[in-house]
C-alpha atoms as a PDB file:
ATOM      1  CA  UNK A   1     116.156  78.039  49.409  1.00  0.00           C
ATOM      2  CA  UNK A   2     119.011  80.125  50.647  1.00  0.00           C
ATOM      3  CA  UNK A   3     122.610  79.003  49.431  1.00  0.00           C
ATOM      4  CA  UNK A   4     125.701  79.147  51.809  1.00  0.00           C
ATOM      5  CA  UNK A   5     128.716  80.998  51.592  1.00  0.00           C
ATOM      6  CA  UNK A   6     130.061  82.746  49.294  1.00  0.00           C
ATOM      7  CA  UNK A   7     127.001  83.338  47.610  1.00  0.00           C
ATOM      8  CA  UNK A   8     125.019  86.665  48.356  1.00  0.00           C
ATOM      9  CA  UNK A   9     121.590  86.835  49.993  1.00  0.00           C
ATOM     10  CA  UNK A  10     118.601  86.321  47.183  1.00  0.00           C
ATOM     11  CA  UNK A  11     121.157  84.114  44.858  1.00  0.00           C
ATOM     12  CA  UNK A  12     121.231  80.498  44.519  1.00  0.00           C
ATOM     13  CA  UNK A  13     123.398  78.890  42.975  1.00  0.00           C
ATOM     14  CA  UNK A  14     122.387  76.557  39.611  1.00  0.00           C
ATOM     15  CA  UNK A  15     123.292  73.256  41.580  1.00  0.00           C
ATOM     16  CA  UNK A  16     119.865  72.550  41.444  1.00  0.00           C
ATOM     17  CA  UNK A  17     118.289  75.744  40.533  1.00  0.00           C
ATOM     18  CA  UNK A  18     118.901  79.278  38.830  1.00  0.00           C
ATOM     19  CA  UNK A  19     119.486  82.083  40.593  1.00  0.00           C
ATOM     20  CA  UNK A  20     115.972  84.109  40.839  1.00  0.00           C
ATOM     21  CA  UNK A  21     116.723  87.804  40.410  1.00  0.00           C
ATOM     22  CA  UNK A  22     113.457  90.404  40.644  1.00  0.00           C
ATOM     23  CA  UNK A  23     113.468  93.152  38.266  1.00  0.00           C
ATOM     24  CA  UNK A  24     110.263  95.028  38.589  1.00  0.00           C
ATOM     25  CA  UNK A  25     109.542  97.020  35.871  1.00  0.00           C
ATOM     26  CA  UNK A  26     106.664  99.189  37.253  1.00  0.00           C
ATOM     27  CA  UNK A  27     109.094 102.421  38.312  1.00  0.00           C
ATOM     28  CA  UNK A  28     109.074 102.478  34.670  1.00  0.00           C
ATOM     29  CA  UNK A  29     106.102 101.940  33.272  1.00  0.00           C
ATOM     30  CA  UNK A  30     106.154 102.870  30.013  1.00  0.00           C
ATOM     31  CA  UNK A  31     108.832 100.699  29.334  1.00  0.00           C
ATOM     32  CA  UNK A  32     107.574  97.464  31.436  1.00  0.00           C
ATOM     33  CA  UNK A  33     106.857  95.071  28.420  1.00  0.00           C
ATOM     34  CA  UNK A  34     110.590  95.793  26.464  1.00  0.00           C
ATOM     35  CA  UNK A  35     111.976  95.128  30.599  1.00  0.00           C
ATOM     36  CA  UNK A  36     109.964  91.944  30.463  1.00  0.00           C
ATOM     37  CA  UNK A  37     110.886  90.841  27.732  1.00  0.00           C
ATOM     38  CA  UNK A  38     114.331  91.258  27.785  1.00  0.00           C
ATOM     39  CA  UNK A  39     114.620  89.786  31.041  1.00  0.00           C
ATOM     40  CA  UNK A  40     112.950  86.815  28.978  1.00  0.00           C
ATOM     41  CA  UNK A  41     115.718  87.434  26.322  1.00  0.00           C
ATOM     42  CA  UNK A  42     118.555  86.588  28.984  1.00  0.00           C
ATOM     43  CA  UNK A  43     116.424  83.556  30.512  1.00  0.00           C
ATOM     44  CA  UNK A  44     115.885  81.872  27.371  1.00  0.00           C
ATOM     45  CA  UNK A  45     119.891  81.955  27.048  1.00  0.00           C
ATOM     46  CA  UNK A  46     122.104  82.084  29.987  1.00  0.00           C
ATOM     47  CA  UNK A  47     121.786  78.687  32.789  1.00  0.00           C
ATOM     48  CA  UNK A  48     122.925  79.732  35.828  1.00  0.00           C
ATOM     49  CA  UNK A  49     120.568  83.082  36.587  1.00  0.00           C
ATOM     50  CA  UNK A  50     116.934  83.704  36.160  1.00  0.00           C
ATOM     51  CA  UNK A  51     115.379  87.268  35.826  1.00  0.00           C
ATOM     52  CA  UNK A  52     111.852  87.031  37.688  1.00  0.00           C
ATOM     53  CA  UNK A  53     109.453  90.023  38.743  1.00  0.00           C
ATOM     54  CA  UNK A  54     108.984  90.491  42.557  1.00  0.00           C
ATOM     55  CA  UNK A  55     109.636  92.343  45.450  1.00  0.00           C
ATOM     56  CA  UNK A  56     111.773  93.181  47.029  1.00  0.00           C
ATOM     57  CA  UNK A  57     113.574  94.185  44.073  1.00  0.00           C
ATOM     58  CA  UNK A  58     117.500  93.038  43.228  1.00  0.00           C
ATOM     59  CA  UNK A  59     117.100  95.029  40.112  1.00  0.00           C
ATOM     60  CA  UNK A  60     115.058  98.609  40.062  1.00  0.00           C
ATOM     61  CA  UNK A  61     114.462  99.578  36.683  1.00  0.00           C
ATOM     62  CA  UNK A  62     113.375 103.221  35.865  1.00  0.00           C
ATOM     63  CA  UNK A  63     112.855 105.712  33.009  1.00  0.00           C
ATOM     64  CA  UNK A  64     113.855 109.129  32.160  1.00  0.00           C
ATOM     65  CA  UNK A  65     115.082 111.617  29.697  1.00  0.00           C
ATOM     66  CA  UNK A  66     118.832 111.275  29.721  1.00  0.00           C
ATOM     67  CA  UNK A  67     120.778 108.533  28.147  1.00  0.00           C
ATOM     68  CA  UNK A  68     120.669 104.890  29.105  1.00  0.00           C
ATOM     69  CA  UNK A  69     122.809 103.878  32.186  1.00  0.00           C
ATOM     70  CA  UNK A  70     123.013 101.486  34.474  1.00  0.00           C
ATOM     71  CA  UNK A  71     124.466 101.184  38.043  1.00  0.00           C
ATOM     72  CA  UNK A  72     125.775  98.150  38.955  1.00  0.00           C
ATOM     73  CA  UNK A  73     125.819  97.748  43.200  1.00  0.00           C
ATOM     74  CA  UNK A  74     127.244  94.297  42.998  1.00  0.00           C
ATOM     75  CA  UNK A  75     126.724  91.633  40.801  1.00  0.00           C
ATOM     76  CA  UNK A  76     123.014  90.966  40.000  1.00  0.00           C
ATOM     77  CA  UNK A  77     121.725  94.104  41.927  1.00  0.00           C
ATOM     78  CA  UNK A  78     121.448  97.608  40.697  1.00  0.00           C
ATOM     79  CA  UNK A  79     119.377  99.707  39.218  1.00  0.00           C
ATOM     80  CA  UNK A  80     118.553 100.761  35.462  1.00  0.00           C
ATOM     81  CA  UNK A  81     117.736 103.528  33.815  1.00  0.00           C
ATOM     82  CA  UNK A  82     115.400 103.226  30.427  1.00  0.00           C
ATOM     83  CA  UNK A  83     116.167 106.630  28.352  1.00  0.00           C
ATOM     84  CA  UNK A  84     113.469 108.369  26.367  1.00  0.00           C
ATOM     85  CA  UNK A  85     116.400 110.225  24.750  1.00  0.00           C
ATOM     86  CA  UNK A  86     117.770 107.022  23.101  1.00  0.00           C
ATOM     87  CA  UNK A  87     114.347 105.666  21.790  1.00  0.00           C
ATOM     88  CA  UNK A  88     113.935 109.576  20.879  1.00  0.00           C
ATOM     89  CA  UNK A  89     116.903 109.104  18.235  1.00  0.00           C
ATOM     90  CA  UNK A  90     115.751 106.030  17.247  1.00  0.00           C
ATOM     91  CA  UNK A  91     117.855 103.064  19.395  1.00  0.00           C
ATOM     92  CA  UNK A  92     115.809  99.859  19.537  1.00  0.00           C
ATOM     93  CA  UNK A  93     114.365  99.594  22.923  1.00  0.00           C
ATOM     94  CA  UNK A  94     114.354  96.008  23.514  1.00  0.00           C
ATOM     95  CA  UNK A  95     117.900  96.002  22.578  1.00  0.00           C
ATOM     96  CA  UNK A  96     118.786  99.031  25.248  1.00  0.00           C
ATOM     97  CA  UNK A  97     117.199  97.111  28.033  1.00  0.00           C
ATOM     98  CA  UNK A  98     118.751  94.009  27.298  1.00  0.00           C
ATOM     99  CA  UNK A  99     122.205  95.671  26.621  1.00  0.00           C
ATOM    100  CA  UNK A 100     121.471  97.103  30.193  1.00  0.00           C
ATOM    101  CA  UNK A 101     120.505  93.929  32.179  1.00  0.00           C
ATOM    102  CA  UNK A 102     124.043  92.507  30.488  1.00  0.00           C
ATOM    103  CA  UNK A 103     125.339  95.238  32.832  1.00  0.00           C
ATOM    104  CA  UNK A 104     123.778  93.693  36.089  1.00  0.00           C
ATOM    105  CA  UNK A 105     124.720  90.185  34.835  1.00  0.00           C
ATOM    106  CA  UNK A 106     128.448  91.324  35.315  1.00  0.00           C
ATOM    107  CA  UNK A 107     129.270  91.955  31.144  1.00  0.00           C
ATOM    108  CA  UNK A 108     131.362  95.392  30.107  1.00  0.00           C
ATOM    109  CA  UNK A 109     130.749  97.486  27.795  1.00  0.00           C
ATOM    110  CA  UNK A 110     132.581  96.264  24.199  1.00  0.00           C
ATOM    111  CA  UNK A 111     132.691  99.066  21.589  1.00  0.00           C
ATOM    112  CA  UNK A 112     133.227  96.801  18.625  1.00  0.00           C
ATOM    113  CA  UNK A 113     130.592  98.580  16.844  1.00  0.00           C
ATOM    114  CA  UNK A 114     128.915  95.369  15.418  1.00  0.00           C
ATOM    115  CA  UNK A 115     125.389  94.547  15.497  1.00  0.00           C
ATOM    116  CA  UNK A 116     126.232  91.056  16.654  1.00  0.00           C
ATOM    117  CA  UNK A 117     127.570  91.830  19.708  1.00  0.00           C
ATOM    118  CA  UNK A 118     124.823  92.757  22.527  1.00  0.00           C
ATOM    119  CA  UNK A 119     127.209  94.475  24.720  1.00  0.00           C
ATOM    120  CA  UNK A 120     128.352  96.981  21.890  1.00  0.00           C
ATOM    121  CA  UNK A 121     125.859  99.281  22.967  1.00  0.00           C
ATOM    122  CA  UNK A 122     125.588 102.804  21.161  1.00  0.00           C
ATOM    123  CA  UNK A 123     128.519 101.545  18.787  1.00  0.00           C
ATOM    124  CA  UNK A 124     126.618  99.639  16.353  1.00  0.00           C
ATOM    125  CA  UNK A 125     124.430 101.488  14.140  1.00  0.00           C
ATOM    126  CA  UNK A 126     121.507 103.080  15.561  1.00  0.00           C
ATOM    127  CA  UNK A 127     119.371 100.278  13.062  1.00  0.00           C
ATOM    128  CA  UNK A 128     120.466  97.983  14.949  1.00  0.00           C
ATOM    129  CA  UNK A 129     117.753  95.717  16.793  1.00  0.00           C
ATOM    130  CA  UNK A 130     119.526  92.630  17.820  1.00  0.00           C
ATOM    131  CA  UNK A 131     119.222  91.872  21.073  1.00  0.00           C
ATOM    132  CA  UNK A 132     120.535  88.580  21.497  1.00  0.00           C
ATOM    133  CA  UNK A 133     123.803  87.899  23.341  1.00  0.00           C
ATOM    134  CA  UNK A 134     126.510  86.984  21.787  1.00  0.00           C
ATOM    135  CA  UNK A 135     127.932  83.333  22.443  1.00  0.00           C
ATOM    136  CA  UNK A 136     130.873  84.764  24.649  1.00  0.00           C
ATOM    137  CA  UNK A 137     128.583  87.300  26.196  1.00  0.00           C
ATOM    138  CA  UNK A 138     126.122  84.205  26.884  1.00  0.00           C
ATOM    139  CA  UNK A 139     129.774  82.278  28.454  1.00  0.00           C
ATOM    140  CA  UNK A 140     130.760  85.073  30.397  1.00  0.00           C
ATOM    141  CA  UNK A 141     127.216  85.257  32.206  1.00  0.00           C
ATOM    142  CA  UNK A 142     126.683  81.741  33.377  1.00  0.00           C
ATOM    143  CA  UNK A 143     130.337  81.932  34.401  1.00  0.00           C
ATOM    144  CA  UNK A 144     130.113  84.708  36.922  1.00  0.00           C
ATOM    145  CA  UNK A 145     126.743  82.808  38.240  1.00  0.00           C
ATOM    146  CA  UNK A 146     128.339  79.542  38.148  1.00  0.00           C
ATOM    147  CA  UNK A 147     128.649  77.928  41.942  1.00  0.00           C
ATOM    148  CA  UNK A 148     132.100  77.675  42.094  1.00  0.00           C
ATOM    149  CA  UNK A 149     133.012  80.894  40.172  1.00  0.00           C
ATOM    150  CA  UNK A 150     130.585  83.708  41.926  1.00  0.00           C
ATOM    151  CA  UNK A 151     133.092  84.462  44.417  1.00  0.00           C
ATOM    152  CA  UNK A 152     135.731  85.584  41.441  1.00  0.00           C
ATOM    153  CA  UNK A 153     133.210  87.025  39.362  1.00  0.00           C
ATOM    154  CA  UNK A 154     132.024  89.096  42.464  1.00  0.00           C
ATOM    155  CA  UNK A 155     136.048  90.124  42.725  1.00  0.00           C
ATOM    156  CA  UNK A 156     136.357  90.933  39.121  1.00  0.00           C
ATOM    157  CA  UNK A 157     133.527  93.482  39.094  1.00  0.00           C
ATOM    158  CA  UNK A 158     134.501  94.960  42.522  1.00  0.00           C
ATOM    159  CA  UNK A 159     136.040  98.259  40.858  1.00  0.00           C
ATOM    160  CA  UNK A 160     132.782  98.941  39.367  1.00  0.00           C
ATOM    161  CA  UNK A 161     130.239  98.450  42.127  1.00  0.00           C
ATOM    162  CA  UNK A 162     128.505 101.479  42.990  1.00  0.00           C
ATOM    163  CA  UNK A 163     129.657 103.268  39.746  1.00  0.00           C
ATOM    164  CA  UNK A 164     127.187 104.695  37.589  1.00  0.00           C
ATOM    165  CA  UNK A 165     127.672 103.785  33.550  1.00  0.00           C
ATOM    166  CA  UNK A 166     126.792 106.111  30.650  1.00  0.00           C
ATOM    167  CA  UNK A 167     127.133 105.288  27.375  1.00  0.00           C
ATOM    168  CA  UNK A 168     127.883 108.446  25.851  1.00  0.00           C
ATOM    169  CA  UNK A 169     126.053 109.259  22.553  1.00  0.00           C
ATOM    170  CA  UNK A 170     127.790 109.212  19.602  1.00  0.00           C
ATOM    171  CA  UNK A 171     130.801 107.856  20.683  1.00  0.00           C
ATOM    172  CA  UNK A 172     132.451 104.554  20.084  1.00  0.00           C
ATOM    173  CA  UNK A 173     134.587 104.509  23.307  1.00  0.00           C
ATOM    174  CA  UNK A 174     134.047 102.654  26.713  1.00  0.00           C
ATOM    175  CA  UNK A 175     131.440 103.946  28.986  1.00  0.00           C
ATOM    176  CA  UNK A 176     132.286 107.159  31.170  1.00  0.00           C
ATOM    177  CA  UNK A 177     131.656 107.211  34.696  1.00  0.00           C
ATOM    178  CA  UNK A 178     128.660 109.540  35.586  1.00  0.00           C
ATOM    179  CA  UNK A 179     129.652 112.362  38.137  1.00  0.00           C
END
């Protein structure tokens, strides 16, 4: 069931139901069961938008040698990119895809360098395997899916749509835009 205006095609709104987002995982195989289940990280903690498998696709996920990034087309679409060199240096996978989706749910990058926080990214210590959001990262999700506030979130994020993030490694600074 389709919601009106100002909602974009594929999301409903929470009044009744969550907003269904498809994130197939199978352009990145190797990594489809930590894409899984970090999409079932985020659905076990956020109200207002569900991550579900399907086609067509809002979110494409896919893997590849260079660092973790994700680009964000508009809030809840995009496409991410798993990185073998993370997992290579020993970043928890589970956390880097759920870090990533946090991207596509409309969260920034926060280099506060503590474990706690999800969307600290590289900044906490490569040990680090939380991968639960924090309680403000949890807020700040079901508030740019909330009915009456997806037209402002969809404003707020405008200046990054259709920019690529990078986290760069070994940095604790705010994600550079990719060329």
């Amino acid at each position: 069931m389709a919601c009106p205006p100002p909602h974009p095609p594929g999301v409903r709104s929470r009044v009744p139901h969550p907003s269904p987002h498809r994130s197939p995982a199978r352009r990145a195989a190797e990594f489809r069961t930590v894409v899984d289940q970090a999409a079932q990280v985020w659905n076990g903690r956020v109200a207002n938008v569900r991550l579900v498998a399907g086609t067509p696709a809002d979110v494409v996920v896919r893997a590849d040698d260079g660092w973790p990034r994700t680009r964000a087309t508009r809030l809840g679409r995009g496409t991410i990119w798993m990185s073998r060199e993370a997992t290579a240096e020993g970043y928890h996978p589970l956390r880097i895809a759920t870090h990533e989706i946090g991207h596509i749910l409309g969260l920034p990058d926060r280099r506060t360098g503590l474990c706690a926080d999800l969307m600290s990214g590289h900044s906490a210590p490569v040990s680090c395997a939380n991968v639960t959001p924090s309680a403000a990262e949890r807020r700040a999700v079901d508030a740019n899916f909330a009915g009456s506030a997806l037209a402002a979130a969809k404003f707020s994020i405008g200046n990054l749509a259709a920019r690529l993030f990078v986290d760069p490694p070994g940095a604790a600074r705010d994600p550079v835009p990719a060329p």
